[in-house]
C-alpha atoms as a PDB file:
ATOM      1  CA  UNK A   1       0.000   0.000   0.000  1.00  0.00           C
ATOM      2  CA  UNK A   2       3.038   2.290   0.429  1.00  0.00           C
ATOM      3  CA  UNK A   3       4.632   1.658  -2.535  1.00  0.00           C
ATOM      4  CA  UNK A   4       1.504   2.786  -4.234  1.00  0.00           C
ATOM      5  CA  UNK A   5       0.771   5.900  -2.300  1.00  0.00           C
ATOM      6  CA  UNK A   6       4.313   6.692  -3.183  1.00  0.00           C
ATOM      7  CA  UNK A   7       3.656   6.416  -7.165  1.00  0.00           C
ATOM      8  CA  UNK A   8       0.824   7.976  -6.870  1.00  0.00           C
ATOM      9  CA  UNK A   9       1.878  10.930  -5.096  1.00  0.00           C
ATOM     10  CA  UNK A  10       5.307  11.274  -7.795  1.00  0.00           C
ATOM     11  CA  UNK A  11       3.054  11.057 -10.625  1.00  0.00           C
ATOM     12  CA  UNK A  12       1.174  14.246  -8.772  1.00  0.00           C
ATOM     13  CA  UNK A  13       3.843  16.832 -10.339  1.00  0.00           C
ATOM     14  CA  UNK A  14       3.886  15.505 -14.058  1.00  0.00           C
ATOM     15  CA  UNK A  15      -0.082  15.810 -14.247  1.00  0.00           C
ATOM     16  CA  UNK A  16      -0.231  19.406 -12.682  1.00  0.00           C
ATOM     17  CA  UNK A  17       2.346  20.314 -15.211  1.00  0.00           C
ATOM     18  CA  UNK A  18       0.485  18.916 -18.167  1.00  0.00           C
ATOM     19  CA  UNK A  19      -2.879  20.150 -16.680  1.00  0.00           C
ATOM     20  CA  UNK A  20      -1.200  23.668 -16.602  1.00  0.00           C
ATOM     21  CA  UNK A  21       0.258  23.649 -20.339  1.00  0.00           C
ATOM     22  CA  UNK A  22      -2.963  22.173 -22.378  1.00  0.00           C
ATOM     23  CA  UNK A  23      -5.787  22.347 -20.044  1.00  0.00           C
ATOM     24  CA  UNK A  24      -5.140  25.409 -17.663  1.00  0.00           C
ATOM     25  CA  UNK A  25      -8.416  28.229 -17.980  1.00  0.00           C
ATOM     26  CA  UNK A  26     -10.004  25.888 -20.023  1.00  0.00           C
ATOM     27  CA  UNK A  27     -12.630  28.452 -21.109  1.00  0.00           C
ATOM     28  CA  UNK A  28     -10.503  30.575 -22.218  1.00  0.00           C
ATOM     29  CA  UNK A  29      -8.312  28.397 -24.600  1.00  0.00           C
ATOM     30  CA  UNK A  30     -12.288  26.785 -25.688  1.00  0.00           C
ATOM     31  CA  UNK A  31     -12.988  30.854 -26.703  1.00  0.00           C
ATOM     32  CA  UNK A  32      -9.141  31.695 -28.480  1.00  0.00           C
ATOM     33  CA  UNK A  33     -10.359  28.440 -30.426  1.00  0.00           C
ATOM     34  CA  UNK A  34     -13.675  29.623 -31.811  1.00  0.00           C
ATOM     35  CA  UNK A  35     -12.160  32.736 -32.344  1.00  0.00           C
ATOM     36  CA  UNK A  36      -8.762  31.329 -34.130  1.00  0.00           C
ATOM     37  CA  UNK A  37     -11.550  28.615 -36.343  1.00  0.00           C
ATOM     38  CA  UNK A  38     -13.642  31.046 -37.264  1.00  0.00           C
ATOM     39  CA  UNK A  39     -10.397  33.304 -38.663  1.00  0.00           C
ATOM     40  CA  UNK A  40      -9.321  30.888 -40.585  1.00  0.00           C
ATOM     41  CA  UNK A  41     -12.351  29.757 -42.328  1.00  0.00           C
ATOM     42  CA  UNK A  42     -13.005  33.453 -43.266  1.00  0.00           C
ATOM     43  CA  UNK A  43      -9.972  33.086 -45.245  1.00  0.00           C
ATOM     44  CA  UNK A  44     -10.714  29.497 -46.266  1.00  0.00           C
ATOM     45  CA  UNK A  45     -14.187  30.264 -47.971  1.00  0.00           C
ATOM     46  CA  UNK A  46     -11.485  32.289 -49.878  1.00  0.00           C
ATOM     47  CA  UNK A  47      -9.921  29.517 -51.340  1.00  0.00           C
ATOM     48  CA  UNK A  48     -11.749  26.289 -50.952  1.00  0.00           C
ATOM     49  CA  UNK A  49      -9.045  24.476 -53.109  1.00  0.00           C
ATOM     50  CA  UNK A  50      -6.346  24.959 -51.248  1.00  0.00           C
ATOM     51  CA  UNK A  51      -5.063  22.091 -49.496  1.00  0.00           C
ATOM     52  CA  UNK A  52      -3.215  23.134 -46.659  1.00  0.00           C
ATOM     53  CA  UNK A  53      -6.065  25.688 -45.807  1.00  0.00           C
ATOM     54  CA  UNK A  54      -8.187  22.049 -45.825  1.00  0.00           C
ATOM     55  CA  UNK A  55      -5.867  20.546 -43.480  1.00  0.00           C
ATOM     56  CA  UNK A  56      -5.509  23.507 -41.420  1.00  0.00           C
ATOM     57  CA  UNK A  57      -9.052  23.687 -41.172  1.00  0.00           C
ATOM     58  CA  UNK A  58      -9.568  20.112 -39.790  1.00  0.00           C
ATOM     59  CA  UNK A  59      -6.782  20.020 -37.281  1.00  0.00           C
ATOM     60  CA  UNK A  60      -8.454  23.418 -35.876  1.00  0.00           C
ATOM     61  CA  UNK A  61     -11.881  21.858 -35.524  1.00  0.00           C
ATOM     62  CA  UNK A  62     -10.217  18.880 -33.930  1.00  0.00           C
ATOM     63  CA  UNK A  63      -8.575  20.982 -31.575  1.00  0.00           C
ATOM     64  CA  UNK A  64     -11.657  23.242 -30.831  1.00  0.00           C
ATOM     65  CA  UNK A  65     -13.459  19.647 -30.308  1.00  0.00           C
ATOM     66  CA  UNK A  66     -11.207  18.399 -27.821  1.00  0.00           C
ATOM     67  CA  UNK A  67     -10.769  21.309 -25.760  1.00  0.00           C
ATOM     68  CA  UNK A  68     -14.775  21.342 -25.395  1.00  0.00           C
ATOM     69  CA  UNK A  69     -14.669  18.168 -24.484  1.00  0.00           C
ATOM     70  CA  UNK A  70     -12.075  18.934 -21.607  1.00  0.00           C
ATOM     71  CA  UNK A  71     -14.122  21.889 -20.577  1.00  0.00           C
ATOM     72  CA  UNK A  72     -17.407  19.910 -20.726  1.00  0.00           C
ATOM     73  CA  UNK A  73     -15.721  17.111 -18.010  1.00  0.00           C
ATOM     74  CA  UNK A  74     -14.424  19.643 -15.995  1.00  0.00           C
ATOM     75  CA  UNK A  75     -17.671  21.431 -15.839  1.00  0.00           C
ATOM     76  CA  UNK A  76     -19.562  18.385 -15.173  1.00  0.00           C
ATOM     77  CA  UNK A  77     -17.298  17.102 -12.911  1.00  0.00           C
ATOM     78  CA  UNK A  78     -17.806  20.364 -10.564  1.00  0.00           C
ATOM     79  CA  UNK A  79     -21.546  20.084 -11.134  1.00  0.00           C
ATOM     80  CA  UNK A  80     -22.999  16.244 -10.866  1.00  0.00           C
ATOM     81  CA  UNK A  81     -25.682  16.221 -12.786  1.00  0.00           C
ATOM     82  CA  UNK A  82     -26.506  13.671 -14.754  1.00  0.00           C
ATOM     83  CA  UNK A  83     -29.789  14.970 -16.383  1.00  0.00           C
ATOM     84  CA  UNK A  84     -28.176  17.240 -18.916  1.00  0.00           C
ATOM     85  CA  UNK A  85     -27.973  16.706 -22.449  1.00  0.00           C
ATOM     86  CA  UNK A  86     -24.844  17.097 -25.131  1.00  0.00           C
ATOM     87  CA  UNK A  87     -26.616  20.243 -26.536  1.00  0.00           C
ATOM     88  CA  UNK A  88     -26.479  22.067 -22.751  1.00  0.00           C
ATOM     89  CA  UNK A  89     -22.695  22.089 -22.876  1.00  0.00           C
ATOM     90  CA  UNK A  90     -21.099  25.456 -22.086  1.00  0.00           C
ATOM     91  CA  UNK A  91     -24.031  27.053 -21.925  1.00  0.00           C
ATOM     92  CA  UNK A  92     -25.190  29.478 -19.742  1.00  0.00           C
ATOM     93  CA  UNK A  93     -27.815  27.396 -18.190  1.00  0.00           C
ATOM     94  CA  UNK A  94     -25.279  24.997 -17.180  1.00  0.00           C
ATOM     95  CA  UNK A  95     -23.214  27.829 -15.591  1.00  0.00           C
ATOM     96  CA  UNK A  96     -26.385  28.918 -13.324  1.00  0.00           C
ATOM     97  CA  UNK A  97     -27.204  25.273 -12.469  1.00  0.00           C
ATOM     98  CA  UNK A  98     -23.174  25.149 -11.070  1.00  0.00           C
ATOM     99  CA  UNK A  99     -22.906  28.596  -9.043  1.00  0.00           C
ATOM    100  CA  UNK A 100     -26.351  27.578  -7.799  1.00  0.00           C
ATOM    101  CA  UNK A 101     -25.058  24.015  -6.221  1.00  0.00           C
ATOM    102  CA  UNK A 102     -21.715  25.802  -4.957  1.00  0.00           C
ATOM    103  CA  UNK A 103     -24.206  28.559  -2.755  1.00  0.00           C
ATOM    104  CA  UNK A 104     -26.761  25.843  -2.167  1.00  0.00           C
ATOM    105  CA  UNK A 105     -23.804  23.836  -0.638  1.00  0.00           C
ATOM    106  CA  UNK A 106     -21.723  26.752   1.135  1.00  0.00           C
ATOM    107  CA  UNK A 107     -22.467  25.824   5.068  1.00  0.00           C
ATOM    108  CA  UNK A 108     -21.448  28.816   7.203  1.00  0.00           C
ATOM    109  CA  UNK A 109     -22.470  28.142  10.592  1.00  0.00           C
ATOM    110  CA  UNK A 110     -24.361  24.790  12.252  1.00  0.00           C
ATOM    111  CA  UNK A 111     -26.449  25.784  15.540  1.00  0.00           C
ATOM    112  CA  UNK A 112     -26.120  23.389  18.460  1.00  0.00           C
ATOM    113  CA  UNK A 113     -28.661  21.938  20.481  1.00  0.00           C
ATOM    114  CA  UNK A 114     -28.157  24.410  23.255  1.00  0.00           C
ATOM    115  CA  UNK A 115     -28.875  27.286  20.712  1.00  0.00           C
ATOM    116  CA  UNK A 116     -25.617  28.482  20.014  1.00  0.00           C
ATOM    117  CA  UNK A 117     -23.640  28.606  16.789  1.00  0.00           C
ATOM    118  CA  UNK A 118     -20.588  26.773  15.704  1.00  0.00           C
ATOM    119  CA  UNK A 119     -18.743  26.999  12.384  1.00  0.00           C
ATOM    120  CA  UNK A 120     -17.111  23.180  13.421  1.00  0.00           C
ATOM    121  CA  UNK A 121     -18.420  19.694  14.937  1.00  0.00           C
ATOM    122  CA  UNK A 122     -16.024  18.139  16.965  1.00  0.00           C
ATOM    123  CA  UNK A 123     -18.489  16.243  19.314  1.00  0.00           C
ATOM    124  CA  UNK A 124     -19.345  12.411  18.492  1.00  0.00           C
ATOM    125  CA  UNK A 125     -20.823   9.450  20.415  1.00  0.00           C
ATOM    126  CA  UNK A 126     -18.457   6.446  21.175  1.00  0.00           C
ATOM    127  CA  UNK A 127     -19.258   3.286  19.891  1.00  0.00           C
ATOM    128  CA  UNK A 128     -21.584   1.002  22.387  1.00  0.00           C
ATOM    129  CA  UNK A 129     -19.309  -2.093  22.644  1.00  0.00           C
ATOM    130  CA  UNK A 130     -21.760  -3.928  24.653  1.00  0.00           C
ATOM    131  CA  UNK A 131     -23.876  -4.189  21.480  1.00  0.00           C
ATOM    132  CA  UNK A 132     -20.988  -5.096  18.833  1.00  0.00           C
ATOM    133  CA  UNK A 133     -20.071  -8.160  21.196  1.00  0.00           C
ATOM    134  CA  UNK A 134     -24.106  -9.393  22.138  1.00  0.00           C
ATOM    135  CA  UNK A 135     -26.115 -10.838  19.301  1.00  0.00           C
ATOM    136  CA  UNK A 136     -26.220 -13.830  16.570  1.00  0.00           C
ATOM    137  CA  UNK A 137     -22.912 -15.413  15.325  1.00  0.00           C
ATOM    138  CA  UNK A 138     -22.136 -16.162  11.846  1.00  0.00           C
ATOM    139  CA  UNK A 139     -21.982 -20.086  10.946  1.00  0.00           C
ATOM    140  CA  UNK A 140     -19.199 -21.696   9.334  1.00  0.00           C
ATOM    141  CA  UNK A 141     -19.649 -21.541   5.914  1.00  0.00           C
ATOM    142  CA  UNK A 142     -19.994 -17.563   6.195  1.00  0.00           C
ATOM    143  CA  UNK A 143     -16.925 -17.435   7.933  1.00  0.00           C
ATOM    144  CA  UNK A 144     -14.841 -19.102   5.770  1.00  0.00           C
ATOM    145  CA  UNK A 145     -16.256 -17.132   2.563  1.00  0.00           C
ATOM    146  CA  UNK A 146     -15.435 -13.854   4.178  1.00  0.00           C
ATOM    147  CA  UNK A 147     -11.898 -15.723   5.002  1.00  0.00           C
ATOM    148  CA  UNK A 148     -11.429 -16.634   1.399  1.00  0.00           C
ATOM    149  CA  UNK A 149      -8.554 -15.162  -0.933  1.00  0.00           C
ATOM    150  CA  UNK A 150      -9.221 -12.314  -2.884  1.00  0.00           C
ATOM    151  CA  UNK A 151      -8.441 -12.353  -6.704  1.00  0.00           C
ATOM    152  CA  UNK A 152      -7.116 -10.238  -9.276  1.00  0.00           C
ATOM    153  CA  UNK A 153     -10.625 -10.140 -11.066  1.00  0.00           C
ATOM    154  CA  UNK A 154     -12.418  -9.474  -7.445  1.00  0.00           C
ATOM    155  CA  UNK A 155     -10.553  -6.784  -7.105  1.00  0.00           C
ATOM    156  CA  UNK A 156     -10.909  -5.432 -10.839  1.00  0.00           C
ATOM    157  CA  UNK A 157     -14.786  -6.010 -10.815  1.00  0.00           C
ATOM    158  CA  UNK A 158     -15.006  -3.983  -7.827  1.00  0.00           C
ATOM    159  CA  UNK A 159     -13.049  -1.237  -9.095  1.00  0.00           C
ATOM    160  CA  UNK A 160     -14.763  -1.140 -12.347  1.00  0.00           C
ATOM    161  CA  UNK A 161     -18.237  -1.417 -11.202  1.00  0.00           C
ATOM    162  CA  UNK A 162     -17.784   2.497  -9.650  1.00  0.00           C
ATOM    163  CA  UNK A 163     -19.085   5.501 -11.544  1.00  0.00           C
ATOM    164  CA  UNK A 164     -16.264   7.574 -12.944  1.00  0.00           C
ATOM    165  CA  UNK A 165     -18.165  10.554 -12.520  1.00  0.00           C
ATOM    166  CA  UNK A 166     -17.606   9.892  -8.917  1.00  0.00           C
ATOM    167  CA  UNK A 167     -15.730  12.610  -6.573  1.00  0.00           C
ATOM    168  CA  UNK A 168     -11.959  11.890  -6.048  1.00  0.00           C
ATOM    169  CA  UNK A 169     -10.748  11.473  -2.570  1.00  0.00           C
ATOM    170  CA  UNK A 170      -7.870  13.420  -0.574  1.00  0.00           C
ATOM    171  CA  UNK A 171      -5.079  12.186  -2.807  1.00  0.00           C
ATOM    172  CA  UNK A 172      -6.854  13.760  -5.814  1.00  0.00           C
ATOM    173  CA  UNK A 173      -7.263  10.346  -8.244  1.00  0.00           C
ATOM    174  CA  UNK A 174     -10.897   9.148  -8.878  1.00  0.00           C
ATOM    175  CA  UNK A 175     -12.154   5.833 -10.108  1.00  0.00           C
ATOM    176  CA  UNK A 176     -11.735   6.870 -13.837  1.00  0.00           C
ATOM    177  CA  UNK A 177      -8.236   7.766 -13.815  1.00  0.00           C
ATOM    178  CA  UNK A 178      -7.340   4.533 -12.120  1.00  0.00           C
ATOM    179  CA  UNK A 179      -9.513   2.516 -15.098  1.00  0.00           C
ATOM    180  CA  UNK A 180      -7.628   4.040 -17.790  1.00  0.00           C
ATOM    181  CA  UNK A 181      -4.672   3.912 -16.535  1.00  0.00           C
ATOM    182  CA  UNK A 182      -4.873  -0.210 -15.350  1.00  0.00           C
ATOM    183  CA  UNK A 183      -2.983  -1.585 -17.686  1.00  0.00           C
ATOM    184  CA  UNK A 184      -0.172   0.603 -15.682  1.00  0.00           C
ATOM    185  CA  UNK A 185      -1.047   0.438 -12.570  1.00  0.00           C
ATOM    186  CA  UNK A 186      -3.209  -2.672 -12.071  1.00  0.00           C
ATOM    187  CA  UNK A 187      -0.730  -5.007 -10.620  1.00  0.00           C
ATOM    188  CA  UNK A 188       0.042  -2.368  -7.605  1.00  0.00           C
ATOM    189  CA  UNK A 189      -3.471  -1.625  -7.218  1.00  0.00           C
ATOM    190  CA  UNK A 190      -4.312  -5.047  -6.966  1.00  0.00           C
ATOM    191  CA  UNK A 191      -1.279  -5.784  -4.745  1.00  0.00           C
ATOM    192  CA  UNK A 192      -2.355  -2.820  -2.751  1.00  0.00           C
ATOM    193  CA  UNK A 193      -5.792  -4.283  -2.038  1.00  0.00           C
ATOM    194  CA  UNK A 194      -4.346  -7.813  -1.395  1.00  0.00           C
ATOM    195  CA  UNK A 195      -2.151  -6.342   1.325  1.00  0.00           C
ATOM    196  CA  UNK A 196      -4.929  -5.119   3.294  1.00  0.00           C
ATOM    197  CA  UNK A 197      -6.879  -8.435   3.570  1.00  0.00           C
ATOM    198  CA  UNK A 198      -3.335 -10.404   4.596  1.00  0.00           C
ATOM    199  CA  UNK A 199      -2.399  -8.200   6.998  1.00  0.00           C
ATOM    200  CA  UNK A 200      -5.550  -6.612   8.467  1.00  0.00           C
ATOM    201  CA  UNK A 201      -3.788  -2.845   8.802  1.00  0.00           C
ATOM    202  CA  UNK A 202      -4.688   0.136   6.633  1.00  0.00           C
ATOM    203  CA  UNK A 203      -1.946   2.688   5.505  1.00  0.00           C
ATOM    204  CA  UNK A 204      -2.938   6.169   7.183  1.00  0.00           C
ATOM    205  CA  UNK A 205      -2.509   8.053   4.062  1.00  0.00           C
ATOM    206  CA  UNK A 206      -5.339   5.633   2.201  1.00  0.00           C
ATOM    207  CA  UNK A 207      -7.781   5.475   5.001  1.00  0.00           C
ATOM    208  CA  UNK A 208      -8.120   9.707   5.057  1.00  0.00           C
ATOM    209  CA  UNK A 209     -11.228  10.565   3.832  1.00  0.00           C
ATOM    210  CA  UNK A 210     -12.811  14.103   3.352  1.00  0.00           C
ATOM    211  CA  UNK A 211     -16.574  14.527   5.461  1.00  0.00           C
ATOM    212  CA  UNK A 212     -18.525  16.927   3.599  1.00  0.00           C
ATOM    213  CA  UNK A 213     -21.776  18.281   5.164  1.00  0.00           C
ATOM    214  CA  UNK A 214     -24.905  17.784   2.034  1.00  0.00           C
ATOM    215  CA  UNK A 215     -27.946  20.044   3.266  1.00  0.00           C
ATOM    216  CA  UNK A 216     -31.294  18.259   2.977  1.00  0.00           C
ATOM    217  CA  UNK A 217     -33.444  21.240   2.150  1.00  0.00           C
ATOM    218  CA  UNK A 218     -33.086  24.872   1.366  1.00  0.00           C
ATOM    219  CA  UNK A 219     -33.782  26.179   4.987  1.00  0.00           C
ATOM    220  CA  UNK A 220     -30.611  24.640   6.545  1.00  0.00           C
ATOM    221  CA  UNK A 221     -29.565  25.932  10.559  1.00  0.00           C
ATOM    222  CA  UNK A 222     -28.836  22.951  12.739  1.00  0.00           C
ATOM    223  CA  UNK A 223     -26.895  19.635  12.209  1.00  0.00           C
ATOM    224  CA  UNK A 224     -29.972  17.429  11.755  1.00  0.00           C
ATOM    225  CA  UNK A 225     -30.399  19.415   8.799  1.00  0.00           C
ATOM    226  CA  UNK A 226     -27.470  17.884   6.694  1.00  0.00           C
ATOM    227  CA  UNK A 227     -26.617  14.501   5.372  1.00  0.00           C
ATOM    228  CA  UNK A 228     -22.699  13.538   5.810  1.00  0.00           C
ATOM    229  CA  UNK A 229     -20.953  12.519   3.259  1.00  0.00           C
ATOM    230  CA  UNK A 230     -17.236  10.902   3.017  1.00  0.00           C
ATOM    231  CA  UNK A 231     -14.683  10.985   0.021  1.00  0.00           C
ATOM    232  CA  UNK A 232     -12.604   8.732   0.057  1.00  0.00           C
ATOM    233  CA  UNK A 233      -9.561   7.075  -1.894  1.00  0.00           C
ATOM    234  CA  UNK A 234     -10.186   4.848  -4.370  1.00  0.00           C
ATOM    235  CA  UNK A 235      -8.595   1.915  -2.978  1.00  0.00           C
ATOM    236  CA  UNK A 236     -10.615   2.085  -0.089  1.00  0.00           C
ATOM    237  CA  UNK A 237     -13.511   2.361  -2.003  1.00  0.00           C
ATOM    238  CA  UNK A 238     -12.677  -0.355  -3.646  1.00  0.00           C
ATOM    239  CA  UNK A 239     -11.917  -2.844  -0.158  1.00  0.00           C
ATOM    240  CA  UNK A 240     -14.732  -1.518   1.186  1.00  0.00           C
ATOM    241  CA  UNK A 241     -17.307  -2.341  -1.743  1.00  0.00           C
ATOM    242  CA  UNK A 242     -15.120  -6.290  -1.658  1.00  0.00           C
ATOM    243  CA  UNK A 243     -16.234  -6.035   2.368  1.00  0.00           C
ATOM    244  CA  UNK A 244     -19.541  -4.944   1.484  1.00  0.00           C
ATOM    245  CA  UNK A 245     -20.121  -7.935  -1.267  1.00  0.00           C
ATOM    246  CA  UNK A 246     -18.651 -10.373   0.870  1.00  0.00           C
ATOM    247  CA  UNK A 247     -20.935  -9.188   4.086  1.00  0.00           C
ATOM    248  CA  UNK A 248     -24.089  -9.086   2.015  1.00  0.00           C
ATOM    249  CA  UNK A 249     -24.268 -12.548   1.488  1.00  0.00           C
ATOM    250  CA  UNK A 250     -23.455 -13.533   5.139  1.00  0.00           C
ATOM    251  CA  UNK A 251     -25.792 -10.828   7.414  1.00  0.00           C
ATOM    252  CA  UNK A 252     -28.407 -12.683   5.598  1.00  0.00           C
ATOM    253  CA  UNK A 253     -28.127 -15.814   7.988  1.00  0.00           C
ATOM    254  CA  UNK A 254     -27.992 -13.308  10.942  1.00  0.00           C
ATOM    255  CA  UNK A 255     -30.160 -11.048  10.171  1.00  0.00           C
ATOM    256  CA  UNK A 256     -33.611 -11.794  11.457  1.00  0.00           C
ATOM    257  CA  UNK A 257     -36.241 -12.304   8.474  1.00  0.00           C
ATOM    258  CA  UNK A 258     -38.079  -9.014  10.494  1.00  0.00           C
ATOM    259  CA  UNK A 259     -36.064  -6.742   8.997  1.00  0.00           C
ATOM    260  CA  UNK A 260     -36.949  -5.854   5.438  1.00  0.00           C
ATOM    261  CA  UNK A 261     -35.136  -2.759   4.695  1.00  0.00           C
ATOM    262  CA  UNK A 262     -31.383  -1.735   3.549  1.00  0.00           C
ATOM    263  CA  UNK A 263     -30.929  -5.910   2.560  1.00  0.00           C
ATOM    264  CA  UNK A 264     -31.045  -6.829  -1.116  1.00  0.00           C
ATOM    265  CA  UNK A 265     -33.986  -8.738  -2.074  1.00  0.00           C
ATOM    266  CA  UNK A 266     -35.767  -7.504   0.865  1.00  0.00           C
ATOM    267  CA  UNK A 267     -38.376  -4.913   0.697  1.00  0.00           C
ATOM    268  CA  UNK A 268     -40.167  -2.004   3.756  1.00  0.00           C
ATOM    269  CA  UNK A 269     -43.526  -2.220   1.844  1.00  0.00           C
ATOM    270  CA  UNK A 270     -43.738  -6.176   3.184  1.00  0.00           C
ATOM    271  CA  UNK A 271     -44.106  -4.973   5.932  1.00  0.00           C
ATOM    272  CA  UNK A 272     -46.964  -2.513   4.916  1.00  0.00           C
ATOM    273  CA  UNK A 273     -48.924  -5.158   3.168  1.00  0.00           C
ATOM    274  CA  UNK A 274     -48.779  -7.441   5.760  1.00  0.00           C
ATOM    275  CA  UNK A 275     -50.480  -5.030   8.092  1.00  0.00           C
ATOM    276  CA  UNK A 276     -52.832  -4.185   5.058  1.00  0.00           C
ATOM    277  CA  UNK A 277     -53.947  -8.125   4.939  1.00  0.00           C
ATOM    278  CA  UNK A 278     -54.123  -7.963   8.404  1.00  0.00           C
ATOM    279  CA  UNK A 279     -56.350  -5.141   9.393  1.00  0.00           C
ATOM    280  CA  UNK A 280     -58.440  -6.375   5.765  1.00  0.00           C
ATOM    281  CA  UNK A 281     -60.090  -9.222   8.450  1.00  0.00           C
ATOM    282  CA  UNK A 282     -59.588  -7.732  11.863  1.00  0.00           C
ATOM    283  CA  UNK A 283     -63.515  -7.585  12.373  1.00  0.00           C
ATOM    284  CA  UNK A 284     -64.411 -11.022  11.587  1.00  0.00           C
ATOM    285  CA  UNK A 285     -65.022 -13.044  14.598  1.00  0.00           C
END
């Protein structure tokens, strides 16, 4: 896991560096393009046999084509919505939709319960260890399948099956860089992730994780009124979703058949018809 931090955080300089020369004020390069495209086709409708106006012409709309592109992920990136179309690109519209989320999202003080006003939360409950250690016990077989070696393709599966749009954690790299660059990087990735299940520790630089505060309605003054929110590496994402597949199979034998919420293949509005059937009949003798 160290050795991977430690190529991930060298390869940190050479991507700012190329970020700065080709993709730095994206906006503005997208705007010298349009303006440098549609100079030279004034001067191309000139002299429409010309070749190396022709070839000029294309590489130009290529260019202006890629650095929309760039601007359009960057954009989108920022603004996580997934409801907008191709044609709403750069547009003003989008813009609003983006400044709106940032001031939607901007949290400047939380009131306490006691009335007064904070601008951090520092208090937390500790964890009731009386409850972790009373309860049902998992049988064998679920033991040993959350015991078992985890593979190469485990561990690619799980990485693969996470949105790219996704927010990068503290070291800066989301799920997307780390899928096109796997035929790099997969073998210390995947030795990464196979170091945490054989040894049971967690480097401190991977388990950081950013806590961001999502309000749940306009009207926002106390903490009750937010949703938390962690971002976190990618590699933890990624042990974390192998825990979670791995658990999912086994709560189910602890788990009493009561509960019909937050378990796949179980469902709250059971419980709802069940009390419909029952009150159906509740005055027959």
């Amino acid at each position: 896991m160290f050795i991977l931090y430690k190529l991930l955080k060298h390869i940190k300089g050479p991507l700012r560096a190329l970020n700065k020369l080709h993709y730095s004020h994206i906006s503005e390069r997208v705007a010298r393009a349009e303006v440098a495209l549609d100079t030279h086709q004034t001067l191309f409708s000139n002299d429409r046999d010309n070749a190396h106006f022709n070839a000029v012409d294309k590489h130009l709309r290529q260019d202006l084509l890629h650095l929309k592109e760039a601007e359009r992920l960057f954009f989108s990136q920022k603004l996580k919505c997934n409801f907008l179309k191709e044609c709403d690109k750069g547009t003003s519209f989008f813009h609003a939709l983006m400044n709106r989320k940032h001031w939607r999202n901007y949290i400047p003080t939380i009131q306490r319960h006691d009335g007064t006003i904070t601008t951090s939360t520092l208090e937390t409950l500790s964890l009731d260890v009386n409850i972790v250690q009373h309860g049902p016990i998992l049988d064998d077989a679920s033991h040993a399948s959350l015991l078992a070696p985890v593979s190469d393709l485990d561990i690619k599966n799980a990485l693969f099956s996470i949105d790219e749009a996704k927010a990068p954690g503290p070291d800066g790299f989301s799920s997307g860089f780390v899928k096109k660059a796997w035929h790099v990087i997969g073998g210390d990735f995947c030795t990464a992730v196979r170091d945490f299940f054989e040894s049971g520790a967690l480097l401190k630089q991977i388990n950081h994780s950013i806590i961001t505060l999502i309000p749940k309605s306009a009207n926002t003054t106390s903490a009750s009124d937010f949703r938390p929110i962690s971002c976190c590496n990618v590699i933890y994402k990624v042990i974390a979703k192998l825990l979670a597949m791995r658990l999912s199979h086994a709560l189910v034998t602890i788990i009493s058949p009561m509960q019909n919420a937050f378990l796949g293949g179980r469902l709250m509005a059971d419980n709802i018809h069940l009390v419909q059937e029952l009150l159906r009949n509740y005055e027959r003798k």
